[in-house]
PDB file of N, CA and C in Angstrom:
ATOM      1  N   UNK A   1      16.590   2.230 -13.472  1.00  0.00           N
ATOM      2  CA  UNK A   1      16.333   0.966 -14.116  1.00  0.00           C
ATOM      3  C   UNK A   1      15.035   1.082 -14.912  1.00  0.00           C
ATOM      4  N   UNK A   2      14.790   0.599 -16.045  1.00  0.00           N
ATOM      5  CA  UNK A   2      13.833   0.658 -17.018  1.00  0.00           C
ATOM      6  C   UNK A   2      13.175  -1.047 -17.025  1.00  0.00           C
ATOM      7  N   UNK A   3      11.558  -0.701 -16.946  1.00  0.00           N
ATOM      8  CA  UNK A   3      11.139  -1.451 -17.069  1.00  0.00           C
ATOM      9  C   UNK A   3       9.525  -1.599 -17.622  1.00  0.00           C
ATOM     10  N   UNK A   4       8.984  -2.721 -18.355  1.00  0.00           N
ATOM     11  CA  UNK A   4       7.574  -2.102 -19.058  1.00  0.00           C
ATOM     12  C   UNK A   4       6.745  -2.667 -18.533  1.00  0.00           C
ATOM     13  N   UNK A   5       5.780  -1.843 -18.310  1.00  0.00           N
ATOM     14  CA  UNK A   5       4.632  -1.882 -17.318  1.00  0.00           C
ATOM     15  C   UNK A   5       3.078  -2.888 -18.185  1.00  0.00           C
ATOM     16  N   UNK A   6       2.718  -3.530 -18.158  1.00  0.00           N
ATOM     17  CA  UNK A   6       1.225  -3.904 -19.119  1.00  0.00           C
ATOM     18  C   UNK A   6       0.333  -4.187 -18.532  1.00  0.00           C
ATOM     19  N   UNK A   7      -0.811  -2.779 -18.587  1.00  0.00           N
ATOM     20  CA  UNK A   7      -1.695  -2.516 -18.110  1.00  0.00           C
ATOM     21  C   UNK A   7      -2.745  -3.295 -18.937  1.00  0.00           C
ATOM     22  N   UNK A   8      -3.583  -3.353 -18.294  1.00  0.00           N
ATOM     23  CA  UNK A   8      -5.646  -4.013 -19.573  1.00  0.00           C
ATOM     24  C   UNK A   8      -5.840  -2.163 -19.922  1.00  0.00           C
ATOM     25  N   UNK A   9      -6.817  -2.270 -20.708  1.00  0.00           N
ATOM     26  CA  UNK A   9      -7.427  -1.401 -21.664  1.00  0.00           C
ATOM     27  C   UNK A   9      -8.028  -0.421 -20.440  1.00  0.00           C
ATOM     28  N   UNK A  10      -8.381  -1.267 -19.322  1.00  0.00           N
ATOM     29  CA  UNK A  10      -9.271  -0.420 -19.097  1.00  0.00           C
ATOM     30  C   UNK A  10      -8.093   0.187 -17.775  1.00  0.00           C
ATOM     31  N   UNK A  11      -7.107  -0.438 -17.449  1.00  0.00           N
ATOM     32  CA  UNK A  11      -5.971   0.081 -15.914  1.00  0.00           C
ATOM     33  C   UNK A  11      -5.308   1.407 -17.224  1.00  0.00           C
ATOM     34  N   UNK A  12      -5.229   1.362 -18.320  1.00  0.00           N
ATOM     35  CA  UNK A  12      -4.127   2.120 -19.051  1.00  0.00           C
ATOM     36  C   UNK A  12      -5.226   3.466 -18.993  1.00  0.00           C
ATOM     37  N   UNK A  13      -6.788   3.446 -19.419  1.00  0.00           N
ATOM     38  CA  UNK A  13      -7.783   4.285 -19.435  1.00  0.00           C
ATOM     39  C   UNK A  13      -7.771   5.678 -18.281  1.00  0.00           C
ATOM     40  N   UNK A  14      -7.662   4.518 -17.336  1.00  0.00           N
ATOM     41  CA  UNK A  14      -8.049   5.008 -15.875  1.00  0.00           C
ATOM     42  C   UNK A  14      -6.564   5.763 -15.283  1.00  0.00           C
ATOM     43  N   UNK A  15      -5.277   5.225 -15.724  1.00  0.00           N
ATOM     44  CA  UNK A  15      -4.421   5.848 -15.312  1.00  0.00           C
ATOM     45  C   UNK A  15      -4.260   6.954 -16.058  1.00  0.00           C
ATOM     46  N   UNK A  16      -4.729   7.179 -17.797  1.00  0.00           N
ATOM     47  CA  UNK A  16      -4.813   8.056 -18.485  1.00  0.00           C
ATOM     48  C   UNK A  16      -5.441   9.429 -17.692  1.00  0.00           C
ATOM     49  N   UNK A  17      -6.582   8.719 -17.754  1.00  0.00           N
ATOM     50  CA  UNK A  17      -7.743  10.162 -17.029  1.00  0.00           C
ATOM     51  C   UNK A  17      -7.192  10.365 -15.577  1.00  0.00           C
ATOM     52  N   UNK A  18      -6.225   9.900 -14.853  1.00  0.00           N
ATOM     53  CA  UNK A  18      -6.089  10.030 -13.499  1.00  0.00           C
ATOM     54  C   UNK A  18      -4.795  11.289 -13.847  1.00  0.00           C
ATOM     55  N   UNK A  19      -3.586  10.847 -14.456  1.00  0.00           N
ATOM     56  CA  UNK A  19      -2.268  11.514 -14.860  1.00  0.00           C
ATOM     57  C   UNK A  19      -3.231  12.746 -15.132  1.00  0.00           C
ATOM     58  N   UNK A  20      -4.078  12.413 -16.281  1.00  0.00           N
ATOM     59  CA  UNK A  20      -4.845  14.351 -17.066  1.00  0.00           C
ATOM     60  C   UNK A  20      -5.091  15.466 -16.234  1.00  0.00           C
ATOM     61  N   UNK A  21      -5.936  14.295 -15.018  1.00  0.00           N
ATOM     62  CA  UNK A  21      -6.732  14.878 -14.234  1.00  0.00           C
ATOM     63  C   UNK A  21      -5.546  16.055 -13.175  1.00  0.00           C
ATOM     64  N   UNK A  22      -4.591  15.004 -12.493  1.00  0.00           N
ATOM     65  CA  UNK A  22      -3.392  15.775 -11.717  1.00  0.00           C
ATOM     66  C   UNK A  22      -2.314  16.306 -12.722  1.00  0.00           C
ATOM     67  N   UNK A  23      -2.557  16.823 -13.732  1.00  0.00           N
ATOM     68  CA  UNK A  23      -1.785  17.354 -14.808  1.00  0.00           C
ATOM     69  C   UNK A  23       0.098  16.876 -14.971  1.00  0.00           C
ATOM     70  N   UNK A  24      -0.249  15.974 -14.735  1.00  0.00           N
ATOM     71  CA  UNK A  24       0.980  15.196 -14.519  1.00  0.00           C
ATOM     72  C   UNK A  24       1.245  13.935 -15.900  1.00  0.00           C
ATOM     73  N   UNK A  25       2.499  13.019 -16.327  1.00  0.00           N
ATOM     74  CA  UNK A  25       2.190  11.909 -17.043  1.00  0.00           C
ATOM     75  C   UNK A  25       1.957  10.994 -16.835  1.00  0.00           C
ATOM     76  N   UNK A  26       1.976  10.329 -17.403  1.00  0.00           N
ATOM     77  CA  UNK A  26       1.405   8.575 -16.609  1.00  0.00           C
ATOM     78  C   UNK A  26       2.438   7.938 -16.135  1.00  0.00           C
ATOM     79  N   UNK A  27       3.407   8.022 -16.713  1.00  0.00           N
ATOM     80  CA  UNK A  27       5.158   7.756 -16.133  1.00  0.00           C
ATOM     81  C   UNK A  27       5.176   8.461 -14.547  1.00  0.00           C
ATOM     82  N   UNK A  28       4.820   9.617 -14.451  1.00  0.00           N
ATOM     83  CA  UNK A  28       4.703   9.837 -13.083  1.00  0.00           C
ATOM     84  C   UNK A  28       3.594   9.548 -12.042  1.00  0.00           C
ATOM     85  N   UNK A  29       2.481   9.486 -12.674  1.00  0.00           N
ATOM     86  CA  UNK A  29       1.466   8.949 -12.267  1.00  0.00           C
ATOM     87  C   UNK A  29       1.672   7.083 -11.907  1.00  0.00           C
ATOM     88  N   UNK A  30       2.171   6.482 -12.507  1.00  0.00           N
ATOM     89  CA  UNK A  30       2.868   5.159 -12.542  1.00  0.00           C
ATOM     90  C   UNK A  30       3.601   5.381 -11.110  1.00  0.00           C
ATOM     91  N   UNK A  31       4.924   6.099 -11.527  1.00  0.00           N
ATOM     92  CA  UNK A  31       5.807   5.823 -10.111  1.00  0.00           C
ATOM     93  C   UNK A  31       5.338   6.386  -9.222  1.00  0.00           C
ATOM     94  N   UNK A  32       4.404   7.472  -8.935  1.00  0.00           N
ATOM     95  CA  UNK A  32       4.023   7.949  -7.564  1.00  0.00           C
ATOM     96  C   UNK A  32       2.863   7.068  -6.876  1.00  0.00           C
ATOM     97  N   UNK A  33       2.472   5.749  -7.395  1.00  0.00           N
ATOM     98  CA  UNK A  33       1.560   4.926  -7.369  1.00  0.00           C
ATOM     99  C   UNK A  33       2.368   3.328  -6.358  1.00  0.00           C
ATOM    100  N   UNK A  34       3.467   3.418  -7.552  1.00  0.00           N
ATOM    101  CA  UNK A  34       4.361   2.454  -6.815  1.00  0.00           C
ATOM    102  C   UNK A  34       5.024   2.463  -5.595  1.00  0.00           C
ATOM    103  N   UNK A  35       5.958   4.522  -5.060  1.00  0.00           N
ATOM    104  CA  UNK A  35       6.207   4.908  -3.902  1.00  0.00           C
ATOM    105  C   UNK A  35       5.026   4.569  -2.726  1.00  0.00           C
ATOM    106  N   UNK A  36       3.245   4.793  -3.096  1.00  0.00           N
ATOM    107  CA  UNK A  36       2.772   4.623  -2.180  1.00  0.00           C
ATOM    108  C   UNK A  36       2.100   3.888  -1.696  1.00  0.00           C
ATOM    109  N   UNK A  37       2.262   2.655  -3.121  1.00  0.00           N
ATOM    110  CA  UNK A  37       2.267   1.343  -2.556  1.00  0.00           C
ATOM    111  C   UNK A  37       3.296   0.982  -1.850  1.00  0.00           C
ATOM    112  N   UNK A  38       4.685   1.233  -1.857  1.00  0.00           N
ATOM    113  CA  UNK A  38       5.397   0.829  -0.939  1.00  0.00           C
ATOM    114  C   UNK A  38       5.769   1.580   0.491  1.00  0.00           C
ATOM    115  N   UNK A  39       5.305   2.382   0.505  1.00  0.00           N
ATOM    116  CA  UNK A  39       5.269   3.285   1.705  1.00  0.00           C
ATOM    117  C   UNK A  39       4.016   2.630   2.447  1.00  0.00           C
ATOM    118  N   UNK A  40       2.670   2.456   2.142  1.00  0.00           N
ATOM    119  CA  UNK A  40       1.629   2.001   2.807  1.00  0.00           C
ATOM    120  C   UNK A  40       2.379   0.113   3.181  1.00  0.00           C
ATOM    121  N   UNK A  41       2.691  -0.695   2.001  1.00  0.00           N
ATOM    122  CA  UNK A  41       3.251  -1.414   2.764  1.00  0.00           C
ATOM    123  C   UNK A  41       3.754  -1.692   3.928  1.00  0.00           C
ATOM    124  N   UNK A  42       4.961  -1.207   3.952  1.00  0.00           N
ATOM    125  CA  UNK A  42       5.946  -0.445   4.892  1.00  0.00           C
ATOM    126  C   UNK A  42       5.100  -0.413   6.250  1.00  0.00           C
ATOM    127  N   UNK A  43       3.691   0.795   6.425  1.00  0.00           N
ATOM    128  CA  UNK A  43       3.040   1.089   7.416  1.00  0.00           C
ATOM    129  C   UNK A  43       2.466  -0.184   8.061  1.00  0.00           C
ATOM    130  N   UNK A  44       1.645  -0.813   6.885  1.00  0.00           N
ATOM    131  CA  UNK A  44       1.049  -1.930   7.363  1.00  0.00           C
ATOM    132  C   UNK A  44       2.000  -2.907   8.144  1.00  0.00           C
ATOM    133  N   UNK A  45       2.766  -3.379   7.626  1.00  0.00           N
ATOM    134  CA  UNK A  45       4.080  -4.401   8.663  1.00  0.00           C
ATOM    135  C   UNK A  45       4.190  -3.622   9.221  1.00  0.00           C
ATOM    136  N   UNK A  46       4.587  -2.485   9.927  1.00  0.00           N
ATOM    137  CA  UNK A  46       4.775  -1.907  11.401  1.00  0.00           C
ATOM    138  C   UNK A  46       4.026  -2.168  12.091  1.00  0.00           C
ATOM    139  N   UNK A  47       2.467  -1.734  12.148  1.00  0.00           N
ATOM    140  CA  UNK A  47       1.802  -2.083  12.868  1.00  0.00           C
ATOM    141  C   UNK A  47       1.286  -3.283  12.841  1.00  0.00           C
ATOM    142  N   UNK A  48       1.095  -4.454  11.901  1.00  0.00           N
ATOM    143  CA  UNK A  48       1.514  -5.772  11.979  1.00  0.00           C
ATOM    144  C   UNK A  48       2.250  -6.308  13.134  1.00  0.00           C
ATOM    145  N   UNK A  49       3.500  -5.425  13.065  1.00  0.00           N
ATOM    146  CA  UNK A  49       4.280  -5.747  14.423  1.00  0.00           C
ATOM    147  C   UNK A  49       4.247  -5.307  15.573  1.00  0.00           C
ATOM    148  N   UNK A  50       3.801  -4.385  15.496  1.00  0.00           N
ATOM    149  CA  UNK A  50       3.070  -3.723  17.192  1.00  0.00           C
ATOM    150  C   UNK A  50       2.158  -4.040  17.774  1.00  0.00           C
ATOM    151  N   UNK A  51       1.539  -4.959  16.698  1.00  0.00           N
ATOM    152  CA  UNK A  51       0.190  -5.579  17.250  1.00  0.00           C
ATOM    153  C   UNK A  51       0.665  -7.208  17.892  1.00  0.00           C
ATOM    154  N   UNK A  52       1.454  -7.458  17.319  1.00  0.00           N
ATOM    155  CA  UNK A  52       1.971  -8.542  17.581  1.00  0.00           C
ATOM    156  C   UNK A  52       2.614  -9.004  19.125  1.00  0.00           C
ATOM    157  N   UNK A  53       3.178  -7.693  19.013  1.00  0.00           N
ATOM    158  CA  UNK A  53       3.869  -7.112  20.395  1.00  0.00           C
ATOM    159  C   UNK A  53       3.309  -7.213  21.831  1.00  0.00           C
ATOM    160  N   UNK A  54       2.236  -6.263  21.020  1.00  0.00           N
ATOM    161  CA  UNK A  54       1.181  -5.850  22.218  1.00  0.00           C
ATOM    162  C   UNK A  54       0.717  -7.143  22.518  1.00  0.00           C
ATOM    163  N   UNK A  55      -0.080  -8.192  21.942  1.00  0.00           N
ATOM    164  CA  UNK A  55      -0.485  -9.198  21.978  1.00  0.00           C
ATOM    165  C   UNK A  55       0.205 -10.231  22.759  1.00  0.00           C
ATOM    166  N   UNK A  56       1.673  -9.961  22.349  1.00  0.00           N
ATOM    167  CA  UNK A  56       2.739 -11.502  23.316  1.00  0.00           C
ATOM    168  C   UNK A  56       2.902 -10.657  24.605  1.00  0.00           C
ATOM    169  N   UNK A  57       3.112  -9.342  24.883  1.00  0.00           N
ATOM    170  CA  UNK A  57       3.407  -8.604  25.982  1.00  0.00           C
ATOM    171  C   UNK A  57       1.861  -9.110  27.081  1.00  0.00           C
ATOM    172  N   UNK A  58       0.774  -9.025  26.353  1.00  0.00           N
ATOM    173  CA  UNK A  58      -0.021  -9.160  26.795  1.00  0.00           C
ATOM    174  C   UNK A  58      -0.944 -10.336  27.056  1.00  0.00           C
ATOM    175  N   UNK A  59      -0.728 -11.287  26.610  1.00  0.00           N
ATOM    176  CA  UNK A  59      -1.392 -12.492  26.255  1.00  0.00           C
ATOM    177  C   UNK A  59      -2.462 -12.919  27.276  1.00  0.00           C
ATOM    178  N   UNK A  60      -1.944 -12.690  28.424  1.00  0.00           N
ATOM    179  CA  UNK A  60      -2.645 -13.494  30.051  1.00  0.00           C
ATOM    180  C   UNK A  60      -4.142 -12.970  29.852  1.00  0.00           C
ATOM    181  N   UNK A  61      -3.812 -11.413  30.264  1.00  0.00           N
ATOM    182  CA  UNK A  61      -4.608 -10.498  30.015  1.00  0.00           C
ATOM    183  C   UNK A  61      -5.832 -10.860  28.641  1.00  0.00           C
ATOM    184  N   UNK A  62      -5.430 -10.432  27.535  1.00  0.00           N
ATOM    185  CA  UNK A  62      -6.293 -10.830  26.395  1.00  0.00           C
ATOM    186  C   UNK A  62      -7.041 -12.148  26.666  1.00  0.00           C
ATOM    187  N   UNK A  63      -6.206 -13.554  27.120  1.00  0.00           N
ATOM    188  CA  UNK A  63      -6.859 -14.641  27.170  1.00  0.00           C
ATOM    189  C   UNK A  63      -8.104 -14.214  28.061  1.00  0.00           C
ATOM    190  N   UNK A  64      -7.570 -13.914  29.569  1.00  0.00           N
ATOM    191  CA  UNK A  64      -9.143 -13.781  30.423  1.00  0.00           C
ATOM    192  C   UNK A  64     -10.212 -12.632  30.200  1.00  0.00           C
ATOM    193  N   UNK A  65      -9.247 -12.211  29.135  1.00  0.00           N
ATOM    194  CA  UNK A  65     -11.033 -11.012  28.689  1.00  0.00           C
ATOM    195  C   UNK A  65     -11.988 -11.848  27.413  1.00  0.00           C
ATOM    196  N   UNK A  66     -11.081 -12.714  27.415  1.00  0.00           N
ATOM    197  CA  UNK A  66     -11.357 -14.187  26.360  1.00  0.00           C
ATOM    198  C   UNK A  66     -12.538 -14.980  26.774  1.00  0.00           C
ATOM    199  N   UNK A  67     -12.288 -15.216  27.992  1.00  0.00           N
ATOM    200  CA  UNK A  67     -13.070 -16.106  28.713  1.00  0.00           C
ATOM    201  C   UNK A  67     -14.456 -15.671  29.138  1.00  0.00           C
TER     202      UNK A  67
END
């Protein structure tokens, strides 16, 4: 699927010198940006939910170290 990206002067700059830098294009530099924004997503809600977990599994506990 094709779609156009519009960066400011200075996000288009910075992705410029970033793509140069890993000798790569900005098209790939672009999507390998987006995979690991969505992969770190991804991580974050997991443990979002394990924490959550831990927390209702545990609640009694947490409250009287509360106190």
């Amino acid at each position: 699927m094709a779609m156009t990206l519009r960066l400011t002067e200075d996000e288009q700059a910075a992705l410029r010198e970033r793509a140069e830098a890993e000798g790569i294009s900005m098209q790939e530099a672009a999507r390998r940006a987006v995979r690991e924004y969505v992969v770190h997503g991804r991580h974050r809600d997991r443990v979002s939910d394990a924490a959550r977990r831990v927390m209702d599994v545990h609640a009694e506990a947490l409250r009287r170290l509360g106190e």
